[in-house]
N, C-alpha and C. Protein backbone atom coordinates (compact mmCIF):
# COMPACT_ATOMS: atom_id res chain seq x y z
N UNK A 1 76.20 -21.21 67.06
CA UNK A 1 75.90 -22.62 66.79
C UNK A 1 75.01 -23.19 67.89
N UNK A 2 75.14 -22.66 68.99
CA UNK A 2 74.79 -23.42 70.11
C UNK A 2 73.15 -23.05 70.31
N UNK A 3 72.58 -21.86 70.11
CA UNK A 3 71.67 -20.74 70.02
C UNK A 3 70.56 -21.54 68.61
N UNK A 4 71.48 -21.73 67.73
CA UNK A 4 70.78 -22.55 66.63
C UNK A 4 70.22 -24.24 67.02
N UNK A 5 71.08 -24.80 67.32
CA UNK A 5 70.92 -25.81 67.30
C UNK A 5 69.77 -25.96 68.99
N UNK A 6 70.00 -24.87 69.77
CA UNK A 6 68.70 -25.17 70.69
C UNK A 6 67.29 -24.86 69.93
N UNK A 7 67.23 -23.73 69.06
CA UNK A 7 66.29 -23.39 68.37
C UNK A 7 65.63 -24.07 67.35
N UNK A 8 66.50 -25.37 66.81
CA UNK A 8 65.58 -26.31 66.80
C UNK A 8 65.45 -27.34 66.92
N UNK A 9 65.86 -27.65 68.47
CA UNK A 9 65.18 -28.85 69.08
C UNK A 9 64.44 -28.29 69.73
N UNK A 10 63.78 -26.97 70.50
CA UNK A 10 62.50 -26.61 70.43
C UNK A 10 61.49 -26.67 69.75
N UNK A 11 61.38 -26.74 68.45
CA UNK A 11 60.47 -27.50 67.71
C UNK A 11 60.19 -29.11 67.81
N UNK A 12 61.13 -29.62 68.15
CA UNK A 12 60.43 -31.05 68.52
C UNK A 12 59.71 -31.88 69.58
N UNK A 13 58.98 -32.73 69.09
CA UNK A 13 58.32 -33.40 69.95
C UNK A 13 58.65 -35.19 69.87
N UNK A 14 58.88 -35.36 71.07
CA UNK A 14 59.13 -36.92 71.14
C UNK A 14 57.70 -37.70 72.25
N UNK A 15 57.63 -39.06 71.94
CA UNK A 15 55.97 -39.27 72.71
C UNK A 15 55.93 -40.56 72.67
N UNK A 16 55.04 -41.18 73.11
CA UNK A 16 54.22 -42.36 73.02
C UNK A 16 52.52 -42.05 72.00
N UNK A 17 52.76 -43.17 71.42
CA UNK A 17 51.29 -44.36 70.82
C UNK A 17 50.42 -45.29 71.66
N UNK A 18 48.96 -45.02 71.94
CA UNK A 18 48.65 -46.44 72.56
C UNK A 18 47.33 -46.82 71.89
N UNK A 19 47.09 -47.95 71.49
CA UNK A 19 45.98 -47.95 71.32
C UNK A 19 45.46 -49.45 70.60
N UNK A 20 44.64 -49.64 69.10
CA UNK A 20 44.52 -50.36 68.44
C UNK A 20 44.78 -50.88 67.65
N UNK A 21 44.73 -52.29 66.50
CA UNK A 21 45.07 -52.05 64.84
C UNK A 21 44.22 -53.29 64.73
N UNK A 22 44.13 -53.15 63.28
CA UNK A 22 43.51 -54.60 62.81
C UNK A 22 43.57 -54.24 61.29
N UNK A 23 42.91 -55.98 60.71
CA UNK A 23 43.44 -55.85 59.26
C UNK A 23 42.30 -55.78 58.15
N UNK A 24 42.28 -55.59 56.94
CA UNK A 24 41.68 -55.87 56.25
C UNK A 24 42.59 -56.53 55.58
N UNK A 25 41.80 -57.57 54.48
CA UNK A 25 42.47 -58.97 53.58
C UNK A 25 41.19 -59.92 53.28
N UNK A 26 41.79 -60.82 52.66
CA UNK A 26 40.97 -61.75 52.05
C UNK A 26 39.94 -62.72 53.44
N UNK A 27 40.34 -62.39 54.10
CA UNK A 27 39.50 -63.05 55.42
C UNK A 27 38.33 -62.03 55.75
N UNK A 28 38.90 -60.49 55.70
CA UNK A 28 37.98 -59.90 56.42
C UNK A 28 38.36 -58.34 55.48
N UNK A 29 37.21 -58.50 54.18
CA UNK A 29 37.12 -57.59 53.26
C UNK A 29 36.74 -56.67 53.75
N UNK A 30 35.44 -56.49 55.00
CA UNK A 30 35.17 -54.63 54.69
C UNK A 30 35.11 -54.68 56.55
N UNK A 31 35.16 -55.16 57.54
CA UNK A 31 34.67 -55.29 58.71
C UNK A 31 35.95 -54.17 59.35
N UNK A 32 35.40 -53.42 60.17
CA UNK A 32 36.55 -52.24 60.87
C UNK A 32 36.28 -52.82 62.27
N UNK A 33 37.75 -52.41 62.57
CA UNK A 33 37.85 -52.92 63.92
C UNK A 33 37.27 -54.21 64.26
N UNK A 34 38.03 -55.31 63.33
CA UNK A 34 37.89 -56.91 63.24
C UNK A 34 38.85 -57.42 64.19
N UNK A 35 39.15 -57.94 64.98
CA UNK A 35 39.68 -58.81 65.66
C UNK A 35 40.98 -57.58 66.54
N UNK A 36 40.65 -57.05 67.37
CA UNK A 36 41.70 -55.45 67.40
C UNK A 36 42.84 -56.28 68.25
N UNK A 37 43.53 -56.07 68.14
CA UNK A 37 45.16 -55.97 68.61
C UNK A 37 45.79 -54.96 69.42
N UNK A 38 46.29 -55.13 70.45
CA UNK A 38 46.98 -53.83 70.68
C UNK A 38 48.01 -53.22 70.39
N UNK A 39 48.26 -52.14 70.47
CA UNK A 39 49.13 -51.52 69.50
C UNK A 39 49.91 -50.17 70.08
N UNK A 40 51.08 -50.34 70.22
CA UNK A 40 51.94 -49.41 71.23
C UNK A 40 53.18 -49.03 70.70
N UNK A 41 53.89 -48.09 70.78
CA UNK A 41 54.97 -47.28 69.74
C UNK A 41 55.88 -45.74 69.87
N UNK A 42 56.04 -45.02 69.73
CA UNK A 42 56.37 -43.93 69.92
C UNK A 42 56.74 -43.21 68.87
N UNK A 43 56.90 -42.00 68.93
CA UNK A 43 56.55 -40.47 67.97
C UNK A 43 57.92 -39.35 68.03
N UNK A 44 58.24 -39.24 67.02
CA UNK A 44 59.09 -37.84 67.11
C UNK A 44 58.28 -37.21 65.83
N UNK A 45 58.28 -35.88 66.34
CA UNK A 45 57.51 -34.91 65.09
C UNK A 45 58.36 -33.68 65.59
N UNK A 46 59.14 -33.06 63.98
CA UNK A 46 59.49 -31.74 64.06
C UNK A 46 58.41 -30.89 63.35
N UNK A 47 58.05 -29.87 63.89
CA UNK A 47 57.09 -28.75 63.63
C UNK A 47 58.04 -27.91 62.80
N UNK A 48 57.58 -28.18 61.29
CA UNK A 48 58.33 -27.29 60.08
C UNK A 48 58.02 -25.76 60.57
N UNK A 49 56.70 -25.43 60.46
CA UNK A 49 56.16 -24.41 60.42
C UNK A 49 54.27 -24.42 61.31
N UNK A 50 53.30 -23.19 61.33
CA UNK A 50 52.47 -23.74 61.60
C UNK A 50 51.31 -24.77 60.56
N UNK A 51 52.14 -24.87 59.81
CA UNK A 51 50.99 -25.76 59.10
C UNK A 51 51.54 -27.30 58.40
N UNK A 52 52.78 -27.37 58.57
CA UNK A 52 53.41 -28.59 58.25
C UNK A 52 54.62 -29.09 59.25
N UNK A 53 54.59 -30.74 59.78
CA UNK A 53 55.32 -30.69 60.29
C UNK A 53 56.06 -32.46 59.76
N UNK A 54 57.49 -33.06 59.93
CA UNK A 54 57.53 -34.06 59.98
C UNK A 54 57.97 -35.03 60.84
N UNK A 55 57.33 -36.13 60.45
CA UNK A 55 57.34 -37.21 61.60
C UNK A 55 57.48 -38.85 61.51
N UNK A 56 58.23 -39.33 62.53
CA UNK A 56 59.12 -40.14 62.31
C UNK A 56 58.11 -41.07 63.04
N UNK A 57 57.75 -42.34 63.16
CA UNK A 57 56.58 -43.47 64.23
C UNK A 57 57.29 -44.84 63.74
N UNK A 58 57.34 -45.49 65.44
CA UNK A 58 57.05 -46.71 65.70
C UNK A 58 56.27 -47.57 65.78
N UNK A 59 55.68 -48.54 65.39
CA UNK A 59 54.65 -49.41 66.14
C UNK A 59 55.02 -50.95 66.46
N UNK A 60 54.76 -51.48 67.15
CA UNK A 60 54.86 -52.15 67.53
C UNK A 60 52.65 -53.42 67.65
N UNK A 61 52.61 -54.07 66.74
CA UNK A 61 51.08 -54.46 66.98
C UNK A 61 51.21 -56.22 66.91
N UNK A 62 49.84 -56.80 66.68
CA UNK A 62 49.30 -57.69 66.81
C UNK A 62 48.06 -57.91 65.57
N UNK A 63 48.44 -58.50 64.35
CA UNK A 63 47.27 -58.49 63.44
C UNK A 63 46.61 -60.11 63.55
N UNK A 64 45.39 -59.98 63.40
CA UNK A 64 45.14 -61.87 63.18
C UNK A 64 43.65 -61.59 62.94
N UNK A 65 43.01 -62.99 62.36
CA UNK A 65 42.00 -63.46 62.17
C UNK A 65 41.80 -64.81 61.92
N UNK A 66 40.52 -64.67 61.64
CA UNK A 66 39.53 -66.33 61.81
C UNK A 66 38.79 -66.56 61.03
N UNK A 67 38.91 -67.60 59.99
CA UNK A 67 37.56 -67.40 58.83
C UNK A 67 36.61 -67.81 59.31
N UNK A 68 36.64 -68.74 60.15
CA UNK A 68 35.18 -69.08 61.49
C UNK A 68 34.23 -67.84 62.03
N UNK A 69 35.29 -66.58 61.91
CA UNK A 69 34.61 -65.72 62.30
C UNK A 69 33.23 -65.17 61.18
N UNK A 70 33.92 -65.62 59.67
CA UNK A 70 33.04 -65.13 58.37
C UNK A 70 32.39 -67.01 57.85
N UNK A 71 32.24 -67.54 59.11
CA UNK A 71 31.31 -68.45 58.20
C UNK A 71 32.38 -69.60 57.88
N UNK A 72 33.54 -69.32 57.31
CA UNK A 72 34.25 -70.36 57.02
C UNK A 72 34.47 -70.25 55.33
N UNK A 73 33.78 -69.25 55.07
CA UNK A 73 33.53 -69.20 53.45
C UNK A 73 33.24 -67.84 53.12
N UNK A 74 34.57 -67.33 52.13
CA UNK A 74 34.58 -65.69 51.87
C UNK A 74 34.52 -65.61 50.67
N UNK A 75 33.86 -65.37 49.67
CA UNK A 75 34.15 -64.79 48.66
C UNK A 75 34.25 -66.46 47.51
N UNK A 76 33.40 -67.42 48.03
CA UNK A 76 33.19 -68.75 47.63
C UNK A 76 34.57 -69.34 47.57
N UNK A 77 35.71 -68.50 48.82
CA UNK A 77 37.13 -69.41 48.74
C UNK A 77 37.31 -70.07 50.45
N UNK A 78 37.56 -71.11 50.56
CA UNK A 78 37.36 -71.81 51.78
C UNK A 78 39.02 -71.68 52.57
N UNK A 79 38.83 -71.27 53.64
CA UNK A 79 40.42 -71.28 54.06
C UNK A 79 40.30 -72.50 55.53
N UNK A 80 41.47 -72.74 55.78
CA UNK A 80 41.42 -73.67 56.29
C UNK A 80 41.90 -73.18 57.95
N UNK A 81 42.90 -72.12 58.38
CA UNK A 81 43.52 -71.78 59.43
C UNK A 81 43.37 -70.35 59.76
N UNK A 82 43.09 -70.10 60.81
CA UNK A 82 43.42 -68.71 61.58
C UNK A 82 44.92 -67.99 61.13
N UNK A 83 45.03 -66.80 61.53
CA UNK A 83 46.53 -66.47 61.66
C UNK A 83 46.37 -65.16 62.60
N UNK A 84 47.61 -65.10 63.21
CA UNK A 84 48.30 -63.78 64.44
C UNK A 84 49.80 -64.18 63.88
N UNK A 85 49.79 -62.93 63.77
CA UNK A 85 51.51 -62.18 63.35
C UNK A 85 51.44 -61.09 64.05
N UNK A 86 53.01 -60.78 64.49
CA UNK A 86 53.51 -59.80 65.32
C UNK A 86 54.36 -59.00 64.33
N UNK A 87 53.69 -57.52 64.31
CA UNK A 87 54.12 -56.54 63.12
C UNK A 87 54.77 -55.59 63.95
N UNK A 88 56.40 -54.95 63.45
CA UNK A 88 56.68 -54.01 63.34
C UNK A 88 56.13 -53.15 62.74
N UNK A 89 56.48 -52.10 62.80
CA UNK A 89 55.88 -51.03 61.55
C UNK A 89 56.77 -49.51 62.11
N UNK A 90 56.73 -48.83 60.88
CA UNK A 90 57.81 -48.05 61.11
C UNK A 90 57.06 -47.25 59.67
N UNK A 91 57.56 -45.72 60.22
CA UNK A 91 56.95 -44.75 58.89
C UNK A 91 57.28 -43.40 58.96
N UNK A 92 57.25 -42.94 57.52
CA UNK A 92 58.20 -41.33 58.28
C UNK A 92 56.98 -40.44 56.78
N UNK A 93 56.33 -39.65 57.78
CA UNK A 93 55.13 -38.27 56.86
C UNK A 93 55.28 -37.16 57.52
N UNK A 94 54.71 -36.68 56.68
CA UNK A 94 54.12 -35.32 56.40
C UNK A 94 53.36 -35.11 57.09
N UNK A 95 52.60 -34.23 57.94
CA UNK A 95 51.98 -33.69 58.63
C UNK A 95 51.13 -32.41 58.19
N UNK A 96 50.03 -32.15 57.68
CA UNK A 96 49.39 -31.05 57.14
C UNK A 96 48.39 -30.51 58.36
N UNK A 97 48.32 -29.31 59.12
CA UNK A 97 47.74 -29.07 59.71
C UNK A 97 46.22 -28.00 59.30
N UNK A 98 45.51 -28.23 59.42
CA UNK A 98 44.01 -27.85 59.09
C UNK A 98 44.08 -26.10 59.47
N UNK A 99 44.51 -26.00 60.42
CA UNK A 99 44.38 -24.76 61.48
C UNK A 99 45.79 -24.27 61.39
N UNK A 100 45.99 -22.93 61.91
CA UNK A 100 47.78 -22.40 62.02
C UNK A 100 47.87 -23.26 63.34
N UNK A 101 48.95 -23.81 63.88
CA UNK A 101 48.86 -24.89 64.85
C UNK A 101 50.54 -23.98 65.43
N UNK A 102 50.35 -23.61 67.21
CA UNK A 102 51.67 -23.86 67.55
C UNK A 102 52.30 -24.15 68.42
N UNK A 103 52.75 -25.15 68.23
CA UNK A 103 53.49 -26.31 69.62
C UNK A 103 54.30 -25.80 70.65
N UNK A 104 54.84 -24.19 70.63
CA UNK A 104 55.47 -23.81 71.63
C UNK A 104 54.68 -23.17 72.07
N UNK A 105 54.54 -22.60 73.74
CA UNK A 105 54.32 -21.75 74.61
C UNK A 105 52.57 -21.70 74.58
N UNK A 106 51.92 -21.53 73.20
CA UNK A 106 50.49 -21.25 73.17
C UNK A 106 49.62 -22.60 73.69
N UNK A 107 49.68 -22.77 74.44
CA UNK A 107 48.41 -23.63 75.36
C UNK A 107 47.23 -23.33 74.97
N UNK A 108 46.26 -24.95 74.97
CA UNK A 108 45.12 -25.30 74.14
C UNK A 108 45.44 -24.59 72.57
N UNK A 109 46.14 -24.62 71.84
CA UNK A 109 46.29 -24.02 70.79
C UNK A 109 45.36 -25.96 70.24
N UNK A 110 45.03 -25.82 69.00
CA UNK A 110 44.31 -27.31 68.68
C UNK A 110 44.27 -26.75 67.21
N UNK A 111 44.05 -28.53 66.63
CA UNK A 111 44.49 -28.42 65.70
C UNK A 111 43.80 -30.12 64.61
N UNK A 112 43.21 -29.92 63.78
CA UNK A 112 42.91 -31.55 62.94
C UNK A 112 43.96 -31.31 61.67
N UNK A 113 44.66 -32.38 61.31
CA UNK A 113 45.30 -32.89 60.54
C UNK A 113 44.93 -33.95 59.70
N UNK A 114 46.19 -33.97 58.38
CA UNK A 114 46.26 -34.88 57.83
C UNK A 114 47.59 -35.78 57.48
N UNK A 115 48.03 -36.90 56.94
CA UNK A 115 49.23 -36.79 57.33
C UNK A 115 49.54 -38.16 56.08
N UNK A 116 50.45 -38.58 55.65
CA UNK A 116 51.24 -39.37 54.12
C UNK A 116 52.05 -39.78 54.65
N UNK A 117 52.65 -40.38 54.09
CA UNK A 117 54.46 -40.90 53.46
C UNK A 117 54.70 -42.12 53.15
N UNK A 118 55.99 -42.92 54.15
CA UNK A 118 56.11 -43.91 53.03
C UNK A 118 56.97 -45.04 54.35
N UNK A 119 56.35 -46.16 54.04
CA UNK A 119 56.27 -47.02 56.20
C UNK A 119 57.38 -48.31 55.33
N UNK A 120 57.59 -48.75 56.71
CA UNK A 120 58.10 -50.39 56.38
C UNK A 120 57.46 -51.12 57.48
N UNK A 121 56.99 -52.42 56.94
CA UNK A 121 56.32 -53.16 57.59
C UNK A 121 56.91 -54.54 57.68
N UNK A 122 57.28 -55.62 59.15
CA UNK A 122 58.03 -56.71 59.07
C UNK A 122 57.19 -57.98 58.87
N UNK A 123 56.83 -58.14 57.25
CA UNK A 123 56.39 -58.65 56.93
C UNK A 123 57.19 -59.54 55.45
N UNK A 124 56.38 -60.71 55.23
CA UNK A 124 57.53 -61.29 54.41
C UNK A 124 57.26 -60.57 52.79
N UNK A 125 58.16 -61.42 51.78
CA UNK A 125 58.26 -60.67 50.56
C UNK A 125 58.46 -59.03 50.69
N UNK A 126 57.41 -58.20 50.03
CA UNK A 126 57.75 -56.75 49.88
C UNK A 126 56.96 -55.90 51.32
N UNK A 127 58.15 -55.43 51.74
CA UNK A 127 58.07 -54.58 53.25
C UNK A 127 57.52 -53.21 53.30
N UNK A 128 57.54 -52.71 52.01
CA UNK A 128 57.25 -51.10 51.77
C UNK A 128 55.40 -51.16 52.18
N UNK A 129 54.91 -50.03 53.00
CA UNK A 129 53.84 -49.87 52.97
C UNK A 129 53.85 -47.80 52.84
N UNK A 130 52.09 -47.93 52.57
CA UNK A 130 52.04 -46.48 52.29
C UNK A 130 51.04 -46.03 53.70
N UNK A 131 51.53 -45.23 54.38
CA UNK A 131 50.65 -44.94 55.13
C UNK A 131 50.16 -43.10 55.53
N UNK A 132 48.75 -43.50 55.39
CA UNK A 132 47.72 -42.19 55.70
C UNK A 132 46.73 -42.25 56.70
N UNK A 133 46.71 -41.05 57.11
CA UNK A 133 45.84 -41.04 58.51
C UNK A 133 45.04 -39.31 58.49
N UNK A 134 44.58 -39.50 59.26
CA UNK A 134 43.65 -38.36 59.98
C UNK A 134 43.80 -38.37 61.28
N UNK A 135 43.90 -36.82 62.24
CA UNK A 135 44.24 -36.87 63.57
C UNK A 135 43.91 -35.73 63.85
N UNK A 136 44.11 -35.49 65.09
CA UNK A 136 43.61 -33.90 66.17
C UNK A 136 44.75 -34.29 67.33
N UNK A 137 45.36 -32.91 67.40
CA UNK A 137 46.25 -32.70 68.61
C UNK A 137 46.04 -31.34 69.21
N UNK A 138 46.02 -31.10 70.59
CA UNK A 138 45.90 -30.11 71.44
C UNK A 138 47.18 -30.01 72.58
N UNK A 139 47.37 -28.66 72.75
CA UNK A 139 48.34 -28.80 73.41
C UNK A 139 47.70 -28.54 75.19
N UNK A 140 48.30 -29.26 75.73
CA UNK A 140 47.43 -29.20 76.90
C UNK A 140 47.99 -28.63 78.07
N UNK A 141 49.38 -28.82 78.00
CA UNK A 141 50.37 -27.46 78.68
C UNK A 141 51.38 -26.51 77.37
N UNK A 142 52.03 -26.10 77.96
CA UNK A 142 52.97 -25.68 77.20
C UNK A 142 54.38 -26.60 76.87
N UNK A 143 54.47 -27.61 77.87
CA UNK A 143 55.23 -28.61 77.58
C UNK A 143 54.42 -29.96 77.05
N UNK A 144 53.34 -30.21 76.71
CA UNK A 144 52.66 -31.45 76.70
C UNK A 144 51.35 -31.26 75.86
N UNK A 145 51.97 -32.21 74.62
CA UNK A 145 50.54 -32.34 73.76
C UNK A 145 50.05 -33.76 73.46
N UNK A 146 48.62 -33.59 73.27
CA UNK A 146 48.44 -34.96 73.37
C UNK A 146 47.37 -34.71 72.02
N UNK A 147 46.56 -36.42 71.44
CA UNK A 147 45.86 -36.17 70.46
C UNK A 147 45.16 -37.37 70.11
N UNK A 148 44.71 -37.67 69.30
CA UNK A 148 44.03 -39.10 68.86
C UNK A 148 44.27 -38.96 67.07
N UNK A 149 44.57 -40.33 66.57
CA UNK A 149 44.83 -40.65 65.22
C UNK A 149 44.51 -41.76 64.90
N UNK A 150 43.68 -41.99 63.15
CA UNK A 150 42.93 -43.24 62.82
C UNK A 150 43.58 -43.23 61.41
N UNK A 151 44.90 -44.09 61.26
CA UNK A 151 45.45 -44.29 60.24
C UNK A 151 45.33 -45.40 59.28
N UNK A 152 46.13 -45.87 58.23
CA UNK A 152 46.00 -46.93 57.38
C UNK A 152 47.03 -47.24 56.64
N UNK A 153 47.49 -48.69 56.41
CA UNK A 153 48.56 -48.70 55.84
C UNK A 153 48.37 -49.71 54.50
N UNK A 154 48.44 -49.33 53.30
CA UNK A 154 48.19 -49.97 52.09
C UNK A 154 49.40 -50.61 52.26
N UNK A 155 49.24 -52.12 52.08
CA UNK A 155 51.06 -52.71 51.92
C UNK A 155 51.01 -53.31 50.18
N UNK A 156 51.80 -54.03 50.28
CA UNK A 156 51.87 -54.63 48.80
C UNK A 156 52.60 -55.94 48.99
N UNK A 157 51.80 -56.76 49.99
CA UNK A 157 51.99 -58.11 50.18
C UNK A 157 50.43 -58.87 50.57
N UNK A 158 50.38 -59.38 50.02
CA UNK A 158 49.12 -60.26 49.89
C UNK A 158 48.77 -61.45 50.91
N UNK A 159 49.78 -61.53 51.92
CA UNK A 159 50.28 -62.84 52.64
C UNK A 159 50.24 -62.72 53.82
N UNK A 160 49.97 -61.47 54.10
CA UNK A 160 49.74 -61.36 55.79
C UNK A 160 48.66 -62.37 56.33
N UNK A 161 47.62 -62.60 55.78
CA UNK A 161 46.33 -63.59 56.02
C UNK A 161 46.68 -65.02 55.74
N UNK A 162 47.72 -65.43 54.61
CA UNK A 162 48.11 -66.46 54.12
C UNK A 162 47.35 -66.90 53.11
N UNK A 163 46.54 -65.89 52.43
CA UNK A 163 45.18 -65.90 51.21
C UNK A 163 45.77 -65.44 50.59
N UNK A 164 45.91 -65.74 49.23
CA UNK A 164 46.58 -65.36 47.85
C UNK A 164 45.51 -64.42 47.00
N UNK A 165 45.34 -63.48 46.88
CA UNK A 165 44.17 -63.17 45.44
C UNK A 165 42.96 -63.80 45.41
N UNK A 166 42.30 -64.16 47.05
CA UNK A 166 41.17 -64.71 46.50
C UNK A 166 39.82 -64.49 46.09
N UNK A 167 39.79 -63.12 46.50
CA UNK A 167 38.97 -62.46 45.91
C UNK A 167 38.69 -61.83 43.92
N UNK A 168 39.83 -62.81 43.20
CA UNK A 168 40.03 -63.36 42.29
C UNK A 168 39.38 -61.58 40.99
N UNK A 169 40.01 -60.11 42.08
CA UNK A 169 39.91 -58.86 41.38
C UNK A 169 41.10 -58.32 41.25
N UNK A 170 41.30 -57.86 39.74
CA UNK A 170 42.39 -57.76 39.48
C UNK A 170 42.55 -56.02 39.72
N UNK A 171 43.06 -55.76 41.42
CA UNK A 171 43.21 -54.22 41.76
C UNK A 171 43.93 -54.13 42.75
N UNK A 172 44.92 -52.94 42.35
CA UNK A 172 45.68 -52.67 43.66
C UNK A 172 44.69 -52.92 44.76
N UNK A 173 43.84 -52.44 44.81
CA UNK A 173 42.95 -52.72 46.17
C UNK A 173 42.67 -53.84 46.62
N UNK A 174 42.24 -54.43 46.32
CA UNK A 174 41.44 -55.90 46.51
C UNK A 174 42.38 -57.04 46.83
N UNK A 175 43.62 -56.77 45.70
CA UNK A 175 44.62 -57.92 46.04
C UNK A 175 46.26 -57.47 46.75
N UNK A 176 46.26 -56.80 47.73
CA UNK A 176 46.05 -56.42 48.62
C UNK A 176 46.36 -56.54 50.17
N UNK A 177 47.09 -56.62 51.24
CA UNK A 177 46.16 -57.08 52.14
C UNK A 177 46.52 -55.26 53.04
N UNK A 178 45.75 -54.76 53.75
CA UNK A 178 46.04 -53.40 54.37
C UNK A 178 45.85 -53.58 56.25
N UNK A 179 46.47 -52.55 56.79
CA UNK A 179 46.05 -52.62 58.46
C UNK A 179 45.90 -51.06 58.71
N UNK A 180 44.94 -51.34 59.80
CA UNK A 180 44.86 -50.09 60.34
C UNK A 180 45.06 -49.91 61.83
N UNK A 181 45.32 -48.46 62.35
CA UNK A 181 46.06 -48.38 63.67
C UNK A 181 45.16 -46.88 64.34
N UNK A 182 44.14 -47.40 65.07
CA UNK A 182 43.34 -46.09 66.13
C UNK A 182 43.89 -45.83 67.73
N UNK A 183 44.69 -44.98 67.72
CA UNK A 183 44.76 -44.45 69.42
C UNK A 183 44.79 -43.50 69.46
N UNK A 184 45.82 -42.74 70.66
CA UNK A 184 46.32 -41.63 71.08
C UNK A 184 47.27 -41.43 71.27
N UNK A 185 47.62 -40.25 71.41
CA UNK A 185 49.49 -39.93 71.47
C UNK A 185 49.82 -38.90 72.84
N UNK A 186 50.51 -38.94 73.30
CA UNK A 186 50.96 -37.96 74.28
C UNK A 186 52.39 -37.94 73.86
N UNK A 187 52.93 -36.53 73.74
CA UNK A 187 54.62 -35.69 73.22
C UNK A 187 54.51 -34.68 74.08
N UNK A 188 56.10 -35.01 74.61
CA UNK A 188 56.75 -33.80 74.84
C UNK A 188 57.28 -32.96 74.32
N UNK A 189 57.05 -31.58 74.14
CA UNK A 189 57.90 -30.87 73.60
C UNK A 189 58.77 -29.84 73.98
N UNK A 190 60.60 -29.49 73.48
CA UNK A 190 61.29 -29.43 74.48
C UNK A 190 61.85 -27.91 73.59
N UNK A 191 62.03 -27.09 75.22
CA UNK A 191 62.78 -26.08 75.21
C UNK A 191 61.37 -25.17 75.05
N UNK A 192 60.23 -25.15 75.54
CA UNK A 192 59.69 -24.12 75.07
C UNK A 192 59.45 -23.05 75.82
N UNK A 193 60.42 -23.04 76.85
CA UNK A 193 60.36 -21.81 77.72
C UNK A 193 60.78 -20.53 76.54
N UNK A 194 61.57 -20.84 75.64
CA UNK A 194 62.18 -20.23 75.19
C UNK A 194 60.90 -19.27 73.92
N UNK A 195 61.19 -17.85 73.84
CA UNK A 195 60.24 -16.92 73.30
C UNK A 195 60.21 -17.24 71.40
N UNK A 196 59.20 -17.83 70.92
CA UNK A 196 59.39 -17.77 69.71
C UNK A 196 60.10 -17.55 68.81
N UNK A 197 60.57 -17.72 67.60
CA UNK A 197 61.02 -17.30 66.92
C UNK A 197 60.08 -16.21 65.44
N UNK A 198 60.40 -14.93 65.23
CA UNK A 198 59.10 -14.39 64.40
C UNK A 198 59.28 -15.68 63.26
N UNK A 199 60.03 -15.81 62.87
CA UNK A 199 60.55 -16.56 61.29
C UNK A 199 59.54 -17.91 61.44
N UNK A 200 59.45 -18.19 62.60
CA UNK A 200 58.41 -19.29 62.98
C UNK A 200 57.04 -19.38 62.18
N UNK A 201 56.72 -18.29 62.69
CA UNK A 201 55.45 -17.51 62.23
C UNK A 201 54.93 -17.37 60.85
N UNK A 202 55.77 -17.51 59.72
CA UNK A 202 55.62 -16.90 58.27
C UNK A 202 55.66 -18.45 57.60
């Protein structure tokens, strides 16, 4: 039991997030990296195998905007106030790795990903968000990997901006409001003195 249960918490990795987010919505339809926020959190990821792993994230951000910033006039709908809200966010995916990827012992082993699932966001009405990303992680010791990730979270609340549908298109997309989150990660990962497992491998 004891032999098992070290064998796999050697597969895991626990870490920090640091970095950016910002929103898209009825204020600010296509502009990236609009008004950035900072954005800080932490990571547990178990390494299924080398090519899938799953993972559990915090965030902690800052979303807001300014229709002053677009003129005052979007989409021929006039808003009247700014807004900053302070977002939780929370999400648990999938991890698809591009490359055979492996987090124990093999140093500079590297790796681009992709990654799904299914977030909650502390936001009012409906909290469920979907979030997907793209990322690269390298291991840079044998205890320590680090990486960069540019994710996105489709929600299904329209109210983060305090703009209703005003872009007056009738699409999941458009009506709408989404955020996105760019940094880096640094994880530890524990027990990897310990010699592979072959079963790892397959």
């Amino acid at each position: 039991f004891s032999f098992g249960l070290i064998e796999a918490q050697r597969k895991d990795n626990i870490g920090v997030f640091a970095g950016t987010s910002y929103y898209y919505g009825d204020i600010n339809p296509s502009r990236i990296f609009y008004s950035p926020g900072f954005a800080v959190g932490g990571i547990f990821r178990y390494n299924i195998n080398k090519r899938y792993a799953f993972r559990l994230n915090g965030y902690f951000t800052r979303l807001s905007g300014d229709p002053n910033d677009f003129s005052g006039m979007i989409n021929n709908i006039t808003f009247s106030r700014a807004f900053n809200k302070y977002i939780f966010d929370a999400a648990c995916q999938i991890e698809f790795n591009f490359l055979p990827y492996v987090p124990t012992v093999k140093k500079w082993d590297y790796t681009t990903y992709i990654s799904g699932g299914v977030g909650y966001a502390s936001i009012s009405n409906i909290p469920i968000t979907i979030p997907f990303g793209v990322g690269f992680k390298l291991n840079v010791t044998n205890t320590i990997c680090t990486g960069f990730e540019w994710s996105f979270r489709k929600t299904f609340n329209d109210l983060i901006d305090g703009a209703e549908n005003s872009t007056n298109i009738n699409s999941v997309i458009h009506n709408n409001d989404w955020y996105s989150f760019l940094g880096i990660f640094v994880t530890y990962k524990f027990f990897n003195f310990m010699v592979d497992c072959p079963a790892y491998d397959e």
